[in-house]
C-alpha atoms as a PDB file:
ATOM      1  CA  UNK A   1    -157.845 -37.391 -69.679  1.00  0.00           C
ATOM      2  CA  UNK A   2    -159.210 -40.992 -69.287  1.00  0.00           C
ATOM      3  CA  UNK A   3    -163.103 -41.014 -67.938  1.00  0.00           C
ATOM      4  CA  UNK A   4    -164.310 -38.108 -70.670  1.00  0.00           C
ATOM      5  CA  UNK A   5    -166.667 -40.433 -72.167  1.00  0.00           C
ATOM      6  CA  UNK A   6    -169.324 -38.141 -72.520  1.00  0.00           C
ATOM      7  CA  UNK A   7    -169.571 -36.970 -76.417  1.00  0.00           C
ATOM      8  CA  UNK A   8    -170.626 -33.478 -75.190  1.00  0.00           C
ATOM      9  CA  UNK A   9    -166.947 -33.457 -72.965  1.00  0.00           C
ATOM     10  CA  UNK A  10    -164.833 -35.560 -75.378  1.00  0.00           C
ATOM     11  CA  UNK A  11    -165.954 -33.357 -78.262  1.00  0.00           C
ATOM     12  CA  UNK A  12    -164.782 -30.141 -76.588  1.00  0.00           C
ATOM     13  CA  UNK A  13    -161.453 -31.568 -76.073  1.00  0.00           C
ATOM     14  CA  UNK A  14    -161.182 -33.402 -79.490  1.00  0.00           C
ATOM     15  CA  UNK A  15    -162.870 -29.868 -81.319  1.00  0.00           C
ATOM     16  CA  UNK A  16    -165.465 -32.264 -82.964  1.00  0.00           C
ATOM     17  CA  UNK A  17    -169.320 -31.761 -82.488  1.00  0.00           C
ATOM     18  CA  UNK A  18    -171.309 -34.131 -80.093  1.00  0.00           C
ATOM     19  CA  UNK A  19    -173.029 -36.030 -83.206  1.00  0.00           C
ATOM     20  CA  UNK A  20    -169.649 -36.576 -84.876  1.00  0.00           C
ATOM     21  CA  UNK A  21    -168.787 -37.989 -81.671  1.00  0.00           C
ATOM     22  CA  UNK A  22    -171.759 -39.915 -81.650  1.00  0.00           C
ATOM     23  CA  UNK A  23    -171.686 -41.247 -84.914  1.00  0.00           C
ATOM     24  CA  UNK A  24    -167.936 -42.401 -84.698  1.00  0.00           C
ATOM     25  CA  UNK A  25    -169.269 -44.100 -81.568  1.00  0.00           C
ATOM     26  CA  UNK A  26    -171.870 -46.095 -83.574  1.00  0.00           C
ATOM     27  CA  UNK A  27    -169.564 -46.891 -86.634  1.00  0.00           C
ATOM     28  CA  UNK A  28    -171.483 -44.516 -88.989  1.00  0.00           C
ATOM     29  CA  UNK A  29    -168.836 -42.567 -90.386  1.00  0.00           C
ATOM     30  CA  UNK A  30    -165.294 -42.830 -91.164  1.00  0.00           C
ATOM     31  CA  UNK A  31    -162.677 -42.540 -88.526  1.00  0.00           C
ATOM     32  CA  UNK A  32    -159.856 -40.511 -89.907  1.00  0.00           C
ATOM     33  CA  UNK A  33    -156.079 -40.118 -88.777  1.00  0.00           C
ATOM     34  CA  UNK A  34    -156.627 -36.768 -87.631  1.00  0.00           C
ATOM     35  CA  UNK A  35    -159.888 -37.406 -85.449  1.00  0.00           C
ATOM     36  CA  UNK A  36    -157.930 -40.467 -84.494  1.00  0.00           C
ATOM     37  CA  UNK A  37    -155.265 -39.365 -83.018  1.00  0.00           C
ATOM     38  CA  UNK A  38    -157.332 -36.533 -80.996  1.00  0.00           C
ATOM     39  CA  UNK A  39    -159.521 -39.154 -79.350  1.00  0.00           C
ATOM     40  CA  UNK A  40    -156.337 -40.952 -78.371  1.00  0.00           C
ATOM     41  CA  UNK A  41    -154.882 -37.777 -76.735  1.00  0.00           C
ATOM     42  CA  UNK A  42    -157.926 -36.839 -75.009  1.00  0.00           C
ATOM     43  CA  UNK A  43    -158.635 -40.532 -73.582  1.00  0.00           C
ATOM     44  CA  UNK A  44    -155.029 -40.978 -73.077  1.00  0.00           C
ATOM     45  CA  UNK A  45    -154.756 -43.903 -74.878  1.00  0.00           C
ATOM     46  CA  UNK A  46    -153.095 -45.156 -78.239  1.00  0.00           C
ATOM     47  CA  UNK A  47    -154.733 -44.656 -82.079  1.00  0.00           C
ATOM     48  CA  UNK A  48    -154.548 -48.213 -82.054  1.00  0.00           C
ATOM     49  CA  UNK A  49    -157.136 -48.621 -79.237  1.00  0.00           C
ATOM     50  CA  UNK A  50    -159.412 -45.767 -80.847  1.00  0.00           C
ATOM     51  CA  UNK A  51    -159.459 -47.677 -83.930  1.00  0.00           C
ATOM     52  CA  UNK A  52    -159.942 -51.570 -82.459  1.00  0.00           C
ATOM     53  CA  UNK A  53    -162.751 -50.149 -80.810  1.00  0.00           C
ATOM     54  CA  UNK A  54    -164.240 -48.152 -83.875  1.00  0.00           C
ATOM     55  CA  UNK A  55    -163.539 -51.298 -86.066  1.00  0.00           C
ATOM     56  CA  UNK A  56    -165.609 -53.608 -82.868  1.00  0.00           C
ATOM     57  CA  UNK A  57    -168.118 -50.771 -83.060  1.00  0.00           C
ATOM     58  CA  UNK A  58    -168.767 -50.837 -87.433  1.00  0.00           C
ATOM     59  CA  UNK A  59    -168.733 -54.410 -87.417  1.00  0.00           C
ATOM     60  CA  UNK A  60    -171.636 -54.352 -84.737  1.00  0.00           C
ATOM     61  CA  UNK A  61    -175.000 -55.894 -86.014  1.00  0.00           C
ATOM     62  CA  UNK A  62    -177.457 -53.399 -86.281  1.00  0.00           C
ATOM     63  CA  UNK A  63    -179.880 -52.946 -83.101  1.00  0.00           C
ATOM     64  CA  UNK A  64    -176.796 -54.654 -80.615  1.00  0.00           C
ATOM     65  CA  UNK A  65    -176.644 -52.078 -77.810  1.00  0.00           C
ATOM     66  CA  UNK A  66    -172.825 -50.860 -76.971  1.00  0.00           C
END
C-alpha cells in the first residue's frame, strides 16, 4: 500500500478521519499503538518507521514546513 499519502486515502484504509490524519502528520496529537500499527499496514512499512517519523514530525519547530 506504499504511495497512499494522501490523508483523505490513508484515512479510509487506516478508518481514521482526514484531520486525525492530519494532525498526527503535524505532531498535534498523540500517536497511539493502535493508530500505529494501522498506518504501518496501510504504508507497508514497520510501527517503528510510523513513529521515527511522528517523533521527527512533534519535535518540528513551529512554522518549519514538512
Amino acid at each position: 500500500m506504499l504511495g497512499r499519502t494522501y490523508p483523505t486515502q490513508l484515512g479510509k484504509v487506516c478508518g481514521l478521519t482526514t484531520t486525525t490524519i492530519t494532525r498526527i502528520e503535524r505532531g498535534e496529537i498523540a500517536l497511539t499503538d493502535k493508530i500505529q500499527t494501522a498506518l504501518a499496514e496501510a504504508l507497508g512499512i514497520s510501527g517503528e518507521q510510523v513513529n521515527r517519523a511522528y517523533l521527527k514530525a512533534k519535535r518540528r519547530p513551529p512554522g518549519t514546513p514538512a
